[in-house]
PDB file of N, CA and C in Angstrom:
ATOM      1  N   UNK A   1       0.845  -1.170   0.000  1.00  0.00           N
ATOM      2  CA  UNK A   1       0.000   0.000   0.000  1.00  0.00           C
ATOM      3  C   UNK A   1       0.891   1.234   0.000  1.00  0.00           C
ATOM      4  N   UNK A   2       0.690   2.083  -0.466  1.00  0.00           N
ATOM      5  CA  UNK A   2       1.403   3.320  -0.832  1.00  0.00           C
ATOM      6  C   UNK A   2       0.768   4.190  -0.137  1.00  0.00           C
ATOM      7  N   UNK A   3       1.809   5.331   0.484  1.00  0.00           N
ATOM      8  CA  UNK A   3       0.842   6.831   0.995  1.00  0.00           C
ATOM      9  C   UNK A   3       0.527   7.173   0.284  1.00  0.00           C
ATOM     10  N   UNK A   4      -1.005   7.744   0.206  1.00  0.00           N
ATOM     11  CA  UNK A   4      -1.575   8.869  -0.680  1.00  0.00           C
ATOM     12  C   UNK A   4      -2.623   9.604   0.403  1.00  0.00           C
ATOM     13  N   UNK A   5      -3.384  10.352   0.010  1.00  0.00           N
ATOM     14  CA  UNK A   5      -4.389  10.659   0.548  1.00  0.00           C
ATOM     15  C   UNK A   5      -5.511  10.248   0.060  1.00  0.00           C
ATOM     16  N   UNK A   6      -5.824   8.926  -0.633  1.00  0.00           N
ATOM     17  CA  UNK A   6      -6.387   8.322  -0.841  1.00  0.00           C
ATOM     18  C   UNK A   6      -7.004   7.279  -0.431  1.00  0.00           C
ATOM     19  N   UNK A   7      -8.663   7.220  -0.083  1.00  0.00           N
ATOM     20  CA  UNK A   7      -8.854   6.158   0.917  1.00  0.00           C
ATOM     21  C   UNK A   7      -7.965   4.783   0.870  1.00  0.00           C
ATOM     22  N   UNK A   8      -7.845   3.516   1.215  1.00  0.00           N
ATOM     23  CA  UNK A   8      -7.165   2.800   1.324  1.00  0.00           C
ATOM     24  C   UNK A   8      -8.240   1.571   1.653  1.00  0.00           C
ATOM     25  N   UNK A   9      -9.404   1.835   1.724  1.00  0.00           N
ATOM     26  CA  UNK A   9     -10.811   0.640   1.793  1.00  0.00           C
ATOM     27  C   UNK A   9     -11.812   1.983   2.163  1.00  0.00           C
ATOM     28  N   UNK A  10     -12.883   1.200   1.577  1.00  0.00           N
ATOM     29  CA  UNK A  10     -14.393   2.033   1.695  1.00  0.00           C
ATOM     30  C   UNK A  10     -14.966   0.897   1.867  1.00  0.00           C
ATOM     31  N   UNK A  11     -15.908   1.663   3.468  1.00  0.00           N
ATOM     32  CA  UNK A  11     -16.654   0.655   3.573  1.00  0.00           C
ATOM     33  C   UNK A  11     -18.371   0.705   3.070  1.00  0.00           C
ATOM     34  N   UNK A  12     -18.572  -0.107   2.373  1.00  0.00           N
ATOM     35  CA  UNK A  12     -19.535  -0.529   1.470  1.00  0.00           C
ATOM     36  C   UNK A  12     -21.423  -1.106   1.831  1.00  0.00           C
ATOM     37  N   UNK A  13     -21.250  -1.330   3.373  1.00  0.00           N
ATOM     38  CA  UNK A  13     -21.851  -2.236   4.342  1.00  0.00           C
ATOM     39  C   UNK A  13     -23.754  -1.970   4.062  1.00  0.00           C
ATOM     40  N   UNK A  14     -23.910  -0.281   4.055  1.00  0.00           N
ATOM     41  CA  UNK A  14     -24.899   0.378   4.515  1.00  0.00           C
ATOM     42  C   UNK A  14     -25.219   0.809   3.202  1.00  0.00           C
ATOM     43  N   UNK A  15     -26.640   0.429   2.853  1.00  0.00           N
ATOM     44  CA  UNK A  15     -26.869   0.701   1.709  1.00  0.00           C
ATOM     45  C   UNK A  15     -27.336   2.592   1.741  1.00  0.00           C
ATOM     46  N   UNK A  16     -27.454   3.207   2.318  1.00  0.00           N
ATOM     47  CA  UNK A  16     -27.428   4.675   2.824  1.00  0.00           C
ATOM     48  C   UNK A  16     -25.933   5.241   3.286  1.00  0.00           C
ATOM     49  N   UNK A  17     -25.740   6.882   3.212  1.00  0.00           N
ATOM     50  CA  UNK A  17     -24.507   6.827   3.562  1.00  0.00           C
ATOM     51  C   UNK A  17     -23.989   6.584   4.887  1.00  0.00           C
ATOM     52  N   UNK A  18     -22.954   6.624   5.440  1.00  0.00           N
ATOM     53  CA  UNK A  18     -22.346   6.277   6.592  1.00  0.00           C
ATOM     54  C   UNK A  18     -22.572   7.640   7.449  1.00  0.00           C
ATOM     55  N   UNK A  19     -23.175   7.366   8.942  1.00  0.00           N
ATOM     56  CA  UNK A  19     -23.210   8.934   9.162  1.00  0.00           C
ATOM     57  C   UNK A  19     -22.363   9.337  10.400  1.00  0.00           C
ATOM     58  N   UNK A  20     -21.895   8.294  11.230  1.00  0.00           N
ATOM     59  CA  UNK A  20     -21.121   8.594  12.522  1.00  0.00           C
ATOM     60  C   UNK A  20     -20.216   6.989  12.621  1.00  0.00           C
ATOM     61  N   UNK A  21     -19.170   7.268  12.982  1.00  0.00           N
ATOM     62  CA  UNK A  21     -18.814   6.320  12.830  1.00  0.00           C
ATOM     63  C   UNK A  21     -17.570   6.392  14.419  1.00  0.00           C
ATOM     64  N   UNK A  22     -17.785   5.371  15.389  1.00  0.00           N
ATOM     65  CA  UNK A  22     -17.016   5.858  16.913  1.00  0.00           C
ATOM     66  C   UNK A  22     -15.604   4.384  16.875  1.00  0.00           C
ATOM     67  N   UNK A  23     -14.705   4.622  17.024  1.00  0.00           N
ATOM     68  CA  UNK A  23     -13.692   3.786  17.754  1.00  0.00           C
ATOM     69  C   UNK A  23     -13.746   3.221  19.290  1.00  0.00           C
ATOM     70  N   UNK A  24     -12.925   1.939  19.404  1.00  0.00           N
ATOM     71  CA  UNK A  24     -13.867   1.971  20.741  1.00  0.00           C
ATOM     72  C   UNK A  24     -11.706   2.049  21.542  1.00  0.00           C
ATOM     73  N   UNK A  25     -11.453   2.724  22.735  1.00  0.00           N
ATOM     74  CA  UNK A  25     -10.810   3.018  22.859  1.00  0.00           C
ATOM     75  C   UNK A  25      -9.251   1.673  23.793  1.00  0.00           C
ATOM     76  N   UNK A  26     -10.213   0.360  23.843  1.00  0.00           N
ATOM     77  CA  UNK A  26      -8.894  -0.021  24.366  1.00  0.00           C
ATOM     78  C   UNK A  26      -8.586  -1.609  23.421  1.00  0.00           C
ATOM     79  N   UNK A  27      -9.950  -1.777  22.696  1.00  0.00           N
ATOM     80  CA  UNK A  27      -9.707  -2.985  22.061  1.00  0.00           C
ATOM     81  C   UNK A  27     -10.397  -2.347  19.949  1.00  0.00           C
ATOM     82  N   UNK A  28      -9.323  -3.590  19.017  1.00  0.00           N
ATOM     83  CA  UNK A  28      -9.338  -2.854  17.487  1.00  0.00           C
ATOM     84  C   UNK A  28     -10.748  -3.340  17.552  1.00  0.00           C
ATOM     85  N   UNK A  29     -11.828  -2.205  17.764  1.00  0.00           N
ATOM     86  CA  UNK A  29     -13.030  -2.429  17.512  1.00  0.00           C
ATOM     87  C   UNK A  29     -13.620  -1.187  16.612  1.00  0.00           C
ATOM     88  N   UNK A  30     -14.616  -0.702  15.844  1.00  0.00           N
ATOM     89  CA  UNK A  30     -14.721   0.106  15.755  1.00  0.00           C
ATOM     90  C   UNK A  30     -16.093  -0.112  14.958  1.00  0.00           C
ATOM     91  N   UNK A  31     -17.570   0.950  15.204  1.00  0.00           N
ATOM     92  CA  UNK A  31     -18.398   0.546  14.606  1.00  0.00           C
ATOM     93  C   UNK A  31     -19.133   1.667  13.357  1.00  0.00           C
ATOM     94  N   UNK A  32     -19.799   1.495  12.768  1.00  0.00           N
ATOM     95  CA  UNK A  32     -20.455   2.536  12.260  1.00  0.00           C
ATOM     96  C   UNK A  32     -21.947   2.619  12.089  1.00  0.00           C
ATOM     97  N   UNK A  33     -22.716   3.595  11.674  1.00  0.00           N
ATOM     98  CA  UNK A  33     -23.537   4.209  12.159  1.00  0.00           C
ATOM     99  C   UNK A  33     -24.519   4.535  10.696  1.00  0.00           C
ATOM    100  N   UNK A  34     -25.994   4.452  10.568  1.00  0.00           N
ATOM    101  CA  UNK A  34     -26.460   5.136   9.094  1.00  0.00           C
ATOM    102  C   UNK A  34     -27.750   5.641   9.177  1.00  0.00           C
ATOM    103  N   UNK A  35     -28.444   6.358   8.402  1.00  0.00           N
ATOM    104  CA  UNK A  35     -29.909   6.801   7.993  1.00  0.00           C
ATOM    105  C   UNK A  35     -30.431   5.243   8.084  1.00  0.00           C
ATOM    106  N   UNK A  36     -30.178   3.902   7.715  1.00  0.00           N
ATOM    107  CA  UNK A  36     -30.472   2.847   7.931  1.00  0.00           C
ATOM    108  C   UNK A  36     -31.256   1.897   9.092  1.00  0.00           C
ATOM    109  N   UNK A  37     -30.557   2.828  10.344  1.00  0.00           N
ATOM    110  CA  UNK A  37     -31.191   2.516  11.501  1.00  0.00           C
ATOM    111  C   UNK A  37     -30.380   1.438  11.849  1.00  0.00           C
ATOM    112  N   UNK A  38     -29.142   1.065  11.389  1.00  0.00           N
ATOM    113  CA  UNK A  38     -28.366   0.213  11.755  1.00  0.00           C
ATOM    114  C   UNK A  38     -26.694   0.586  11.728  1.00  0.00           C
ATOM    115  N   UNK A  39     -26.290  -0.255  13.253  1.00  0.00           N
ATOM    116  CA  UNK A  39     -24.907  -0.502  13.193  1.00  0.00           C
ATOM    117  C   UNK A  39     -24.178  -1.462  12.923  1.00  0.00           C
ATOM    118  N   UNK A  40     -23.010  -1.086  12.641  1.00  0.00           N
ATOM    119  CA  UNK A  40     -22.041  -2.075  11.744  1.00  0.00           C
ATOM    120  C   UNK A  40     -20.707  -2.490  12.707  1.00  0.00           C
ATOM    121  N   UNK A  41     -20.194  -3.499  13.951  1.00  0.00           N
ATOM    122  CA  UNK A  41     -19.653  -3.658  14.289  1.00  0.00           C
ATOM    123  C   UNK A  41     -18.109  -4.324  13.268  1.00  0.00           C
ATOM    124  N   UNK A  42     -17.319  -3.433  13.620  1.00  0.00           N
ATOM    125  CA  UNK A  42     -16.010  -4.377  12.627  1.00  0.00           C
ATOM    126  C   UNK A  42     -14.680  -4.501  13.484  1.00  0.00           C
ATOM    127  N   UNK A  43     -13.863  -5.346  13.321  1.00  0.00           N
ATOM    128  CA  UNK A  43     -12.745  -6.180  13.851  1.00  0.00           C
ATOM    129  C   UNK A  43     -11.616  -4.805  13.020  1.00  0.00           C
ATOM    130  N   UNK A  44     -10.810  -4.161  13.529  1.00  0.00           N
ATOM    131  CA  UNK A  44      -9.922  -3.268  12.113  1.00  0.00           C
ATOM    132  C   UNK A  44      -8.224  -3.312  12.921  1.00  0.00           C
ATOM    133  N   UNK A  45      -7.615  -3.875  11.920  1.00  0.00           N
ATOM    134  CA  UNK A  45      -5.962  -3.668  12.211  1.00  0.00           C
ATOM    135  C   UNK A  45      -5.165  -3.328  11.186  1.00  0.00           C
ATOM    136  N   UNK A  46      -4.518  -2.566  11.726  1.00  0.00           N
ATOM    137  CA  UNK A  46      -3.610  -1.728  10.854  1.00  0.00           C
ATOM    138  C   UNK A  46      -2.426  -2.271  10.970  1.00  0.00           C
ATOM    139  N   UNK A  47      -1.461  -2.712  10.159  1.00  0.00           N
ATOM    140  CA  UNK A  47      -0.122  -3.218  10.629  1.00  0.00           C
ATOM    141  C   UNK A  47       1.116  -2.342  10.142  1.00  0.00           C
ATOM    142  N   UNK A  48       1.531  -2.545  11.374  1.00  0.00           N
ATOM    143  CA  UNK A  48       2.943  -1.840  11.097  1.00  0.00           C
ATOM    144  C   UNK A  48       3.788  -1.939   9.955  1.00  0.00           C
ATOM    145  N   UNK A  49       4.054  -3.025   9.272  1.00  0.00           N
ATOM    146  CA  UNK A  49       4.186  -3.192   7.924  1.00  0.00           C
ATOM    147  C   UNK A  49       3.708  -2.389   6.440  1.00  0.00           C
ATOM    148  N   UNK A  50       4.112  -1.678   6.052  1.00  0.00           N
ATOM    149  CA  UNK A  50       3.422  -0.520   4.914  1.00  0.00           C
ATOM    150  C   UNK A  50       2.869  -1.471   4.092  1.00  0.00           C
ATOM    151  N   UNK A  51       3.624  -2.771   3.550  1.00  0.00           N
ATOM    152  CA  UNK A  51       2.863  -3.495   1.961  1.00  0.00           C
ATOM    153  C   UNK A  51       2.252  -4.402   2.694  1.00  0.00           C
ATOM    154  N   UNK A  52       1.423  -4.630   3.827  1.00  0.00           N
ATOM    155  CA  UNK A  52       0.361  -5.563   4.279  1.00  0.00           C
ATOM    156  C   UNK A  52      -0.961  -4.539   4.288  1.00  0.00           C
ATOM    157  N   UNK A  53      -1.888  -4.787   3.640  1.00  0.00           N
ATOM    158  CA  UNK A  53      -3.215  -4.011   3.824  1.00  0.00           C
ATOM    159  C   UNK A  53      -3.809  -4.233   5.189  1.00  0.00           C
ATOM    160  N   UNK A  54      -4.619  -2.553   5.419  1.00  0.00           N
ATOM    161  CA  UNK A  54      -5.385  -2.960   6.709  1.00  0.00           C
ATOM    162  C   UNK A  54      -6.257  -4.264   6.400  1.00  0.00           C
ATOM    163  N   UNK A  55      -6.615  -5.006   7.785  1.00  0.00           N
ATOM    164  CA  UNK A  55      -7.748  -6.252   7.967  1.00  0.00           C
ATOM    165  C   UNK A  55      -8.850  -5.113   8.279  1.00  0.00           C
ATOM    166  N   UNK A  56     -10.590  -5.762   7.961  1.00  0.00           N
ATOM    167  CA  UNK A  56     -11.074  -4.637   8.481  1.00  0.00           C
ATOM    168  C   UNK A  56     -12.574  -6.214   7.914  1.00  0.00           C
ATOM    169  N   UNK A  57     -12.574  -6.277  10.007  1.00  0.00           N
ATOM    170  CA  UNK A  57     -13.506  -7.709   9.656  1.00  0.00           C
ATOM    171  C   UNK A  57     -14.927  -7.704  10.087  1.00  0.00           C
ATOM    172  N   UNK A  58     -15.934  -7.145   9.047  1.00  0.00           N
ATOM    173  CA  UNK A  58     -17.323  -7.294  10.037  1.00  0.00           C
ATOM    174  C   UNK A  58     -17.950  -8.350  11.508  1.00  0.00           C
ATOM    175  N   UNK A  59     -18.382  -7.844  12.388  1.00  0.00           N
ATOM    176  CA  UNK A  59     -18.527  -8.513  13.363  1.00  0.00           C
ATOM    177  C   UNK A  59     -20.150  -9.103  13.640  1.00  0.00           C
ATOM    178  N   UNK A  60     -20.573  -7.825  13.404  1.00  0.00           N
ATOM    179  CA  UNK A  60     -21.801  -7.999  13.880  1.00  0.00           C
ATOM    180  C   UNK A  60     -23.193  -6.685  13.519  1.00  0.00           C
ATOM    181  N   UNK A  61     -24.386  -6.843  13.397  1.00  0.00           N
ATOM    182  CA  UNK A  61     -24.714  -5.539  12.778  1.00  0.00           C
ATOM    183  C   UNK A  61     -26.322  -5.685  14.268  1.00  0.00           C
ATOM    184  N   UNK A  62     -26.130  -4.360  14.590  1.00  0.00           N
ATOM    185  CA  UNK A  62     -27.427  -3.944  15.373  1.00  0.00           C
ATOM    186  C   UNK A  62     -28.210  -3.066  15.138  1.00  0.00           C
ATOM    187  N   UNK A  63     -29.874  -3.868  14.658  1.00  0.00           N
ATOM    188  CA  UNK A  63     -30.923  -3.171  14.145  1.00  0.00           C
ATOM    189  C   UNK A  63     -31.775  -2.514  15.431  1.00  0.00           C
ATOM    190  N   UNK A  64     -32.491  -1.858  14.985  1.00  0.00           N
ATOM    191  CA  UNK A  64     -33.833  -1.396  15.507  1.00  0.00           C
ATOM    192  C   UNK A  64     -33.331  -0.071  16.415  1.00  0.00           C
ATOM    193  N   UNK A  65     -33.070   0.436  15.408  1.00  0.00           N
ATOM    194  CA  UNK A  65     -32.279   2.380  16.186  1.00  0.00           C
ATOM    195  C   UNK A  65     -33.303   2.810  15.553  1.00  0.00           C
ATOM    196  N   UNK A  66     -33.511   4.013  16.261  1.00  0.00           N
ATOM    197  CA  UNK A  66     -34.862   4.882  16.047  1.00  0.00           C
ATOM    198  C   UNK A  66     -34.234   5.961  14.585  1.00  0.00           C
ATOM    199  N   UNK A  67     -35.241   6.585  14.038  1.00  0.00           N
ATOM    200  CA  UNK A  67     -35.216   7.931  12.958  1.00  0.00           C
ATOM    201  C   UNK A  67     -35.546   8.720  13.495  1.00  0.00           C
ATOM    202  N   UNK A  68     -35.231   9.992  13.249  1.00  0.00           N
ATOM    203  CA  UNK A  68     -35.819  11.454  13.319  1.00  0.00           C
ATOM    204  C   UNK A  68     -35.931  12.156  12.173  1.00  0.00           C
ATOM    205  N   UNK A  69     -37.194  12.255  11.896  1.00  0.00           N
ATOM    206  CA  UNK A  69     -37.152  13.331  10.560  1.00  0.00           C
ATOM    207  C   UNK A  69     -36.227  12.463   9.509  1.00  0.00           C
ATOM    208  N   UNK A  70     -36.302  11.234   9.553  1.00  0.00           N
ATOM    209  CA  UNK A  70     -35.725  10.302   8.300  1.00  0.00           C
ATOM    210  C   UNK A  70     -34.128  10.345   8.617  1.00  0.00           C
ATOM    211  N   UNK A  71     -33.518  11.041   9.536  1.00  0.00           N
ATOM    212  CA  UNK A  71     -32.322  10.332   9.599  1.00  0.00           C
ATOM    213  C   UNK A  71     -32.193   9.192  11.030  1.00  0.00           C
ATOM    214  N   UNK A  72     -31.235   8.626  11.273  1.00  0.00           N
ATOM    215  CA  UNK A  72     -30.814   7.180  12.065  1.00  0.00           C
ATOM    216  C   UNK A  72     -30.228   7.680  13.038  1.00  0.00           C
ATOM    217  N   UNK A  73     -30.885   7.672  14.509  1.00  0.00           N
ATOM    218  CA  UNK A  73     -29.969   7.951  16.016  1.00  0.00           C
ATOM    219  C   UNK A  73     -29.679   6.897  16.251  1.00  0.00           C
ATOM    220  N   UNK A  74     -28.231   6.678  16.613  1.00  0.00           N
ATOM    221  CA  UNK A  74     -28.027   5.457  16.615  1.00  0.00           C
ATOM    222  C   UNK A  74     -26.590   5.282  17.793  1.00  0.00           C
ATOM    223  N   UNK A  75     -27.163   6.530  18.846  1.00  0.00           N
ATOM    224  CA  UNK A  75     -26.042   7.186  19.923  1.00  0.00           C
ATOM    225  C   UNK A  75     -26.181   6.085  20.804  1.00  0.00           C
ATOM    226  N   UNK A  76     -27.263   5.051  21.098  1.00  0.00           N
ATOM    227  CA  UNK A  76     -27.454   4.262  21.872  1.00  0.00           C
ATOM    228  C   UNK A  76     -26.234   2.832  21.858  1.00  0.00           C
ATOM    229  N   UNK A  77     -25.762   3.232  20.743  1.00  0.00           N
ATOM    230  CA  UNK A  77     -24.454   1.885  20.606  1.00  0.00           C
ATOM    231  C   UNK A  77     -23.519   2.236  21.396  1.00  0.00           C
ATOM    232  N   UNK A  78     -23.102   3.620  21.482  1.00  0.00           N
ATOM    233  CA  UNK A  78     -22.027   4.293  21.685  1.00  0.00           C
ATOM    234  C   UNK A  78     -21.460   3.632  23.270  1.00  0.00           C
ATOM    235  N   UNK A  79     -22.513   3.569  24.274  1.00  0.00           N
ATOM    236  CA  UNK A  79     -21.854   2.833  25.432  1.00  0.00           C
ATOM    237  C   UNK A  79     -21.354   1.915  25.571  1.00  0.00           C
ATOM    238  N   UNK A  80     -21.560   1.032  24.041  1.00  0.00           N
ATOM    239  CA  UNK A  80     -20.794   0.199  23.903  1.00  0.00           C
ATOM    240  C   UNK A  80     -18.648  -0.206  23.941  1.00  0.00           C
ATOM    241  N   UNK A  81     -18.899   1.203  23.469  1.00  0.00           N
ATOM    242  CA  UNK A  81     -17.326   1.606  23.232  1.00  0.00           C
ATOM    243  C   UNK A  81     -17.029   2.084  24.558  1.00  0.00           C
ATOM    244  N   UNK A  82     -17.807   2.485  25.415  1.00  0.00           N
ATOM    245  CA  UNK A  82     -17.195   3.050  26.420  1.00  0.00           C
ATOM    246  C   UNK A  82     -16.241   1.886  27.157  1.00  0.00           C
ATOM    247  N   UNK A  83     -15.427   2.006  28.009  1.00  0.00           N
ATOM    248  CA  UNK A  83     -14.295   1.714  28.318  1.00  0.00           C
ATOM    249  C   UNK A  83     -15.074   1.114  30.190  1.00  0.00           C
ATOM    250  N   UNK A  84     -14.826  -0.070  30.357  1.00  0.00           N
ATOM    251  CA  UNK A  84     -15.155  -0.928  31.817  1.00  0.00           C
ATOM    252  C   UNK A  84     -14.266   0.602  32.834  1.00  0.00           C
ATOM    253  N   UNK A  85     -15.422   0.691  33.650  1.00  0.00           N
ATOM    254  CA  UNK A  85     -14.762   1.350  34.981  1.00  0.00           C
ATOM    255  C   UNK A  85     -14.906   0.470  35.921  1.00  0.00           C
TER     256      UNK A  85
END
């Protein structure tokens, strides 16, 4: 893989666009978010190695997030990422 400023994978998942998308802060988790009413849990590693492509592994997808005015709240995942106290 070469630097550019060019994406390097698009993710494809959500047939609507992607609208929030959160990292979760101590394990490679990271999910995303759509007008769909659904989230997209994915597995993502980046390797230190420049000519190995990122992995970037769907996990799991969670329906039934509410709309407003036709777009997808979908803030209710978010505690998910939060971090065990």
């Amino acid at each position: 893989m070469d630097l550019s400023s060019k994406p390097c994978e698009a993710l494809k998942c959500h047939p609507n666009d992607i609208t929030n998308v959160t990292f979760h802060l101590s394990y490679p988790l990271f999910a995303s978010c759509s007008d769909d009413c659904m989230a997209y849990v994915f597995h993502g590693m980046v390797y230190a190695e420049l000519n190995q492509n990122p992995l970037i592994v769907p996990l799991e997808i969670l329906r039934g997030h509410t709309t407003s005015n036709g777009r997808g709240e979908c803030s209710d995942f978010y505690e998910f990422f939060l971090p065990n106290k």
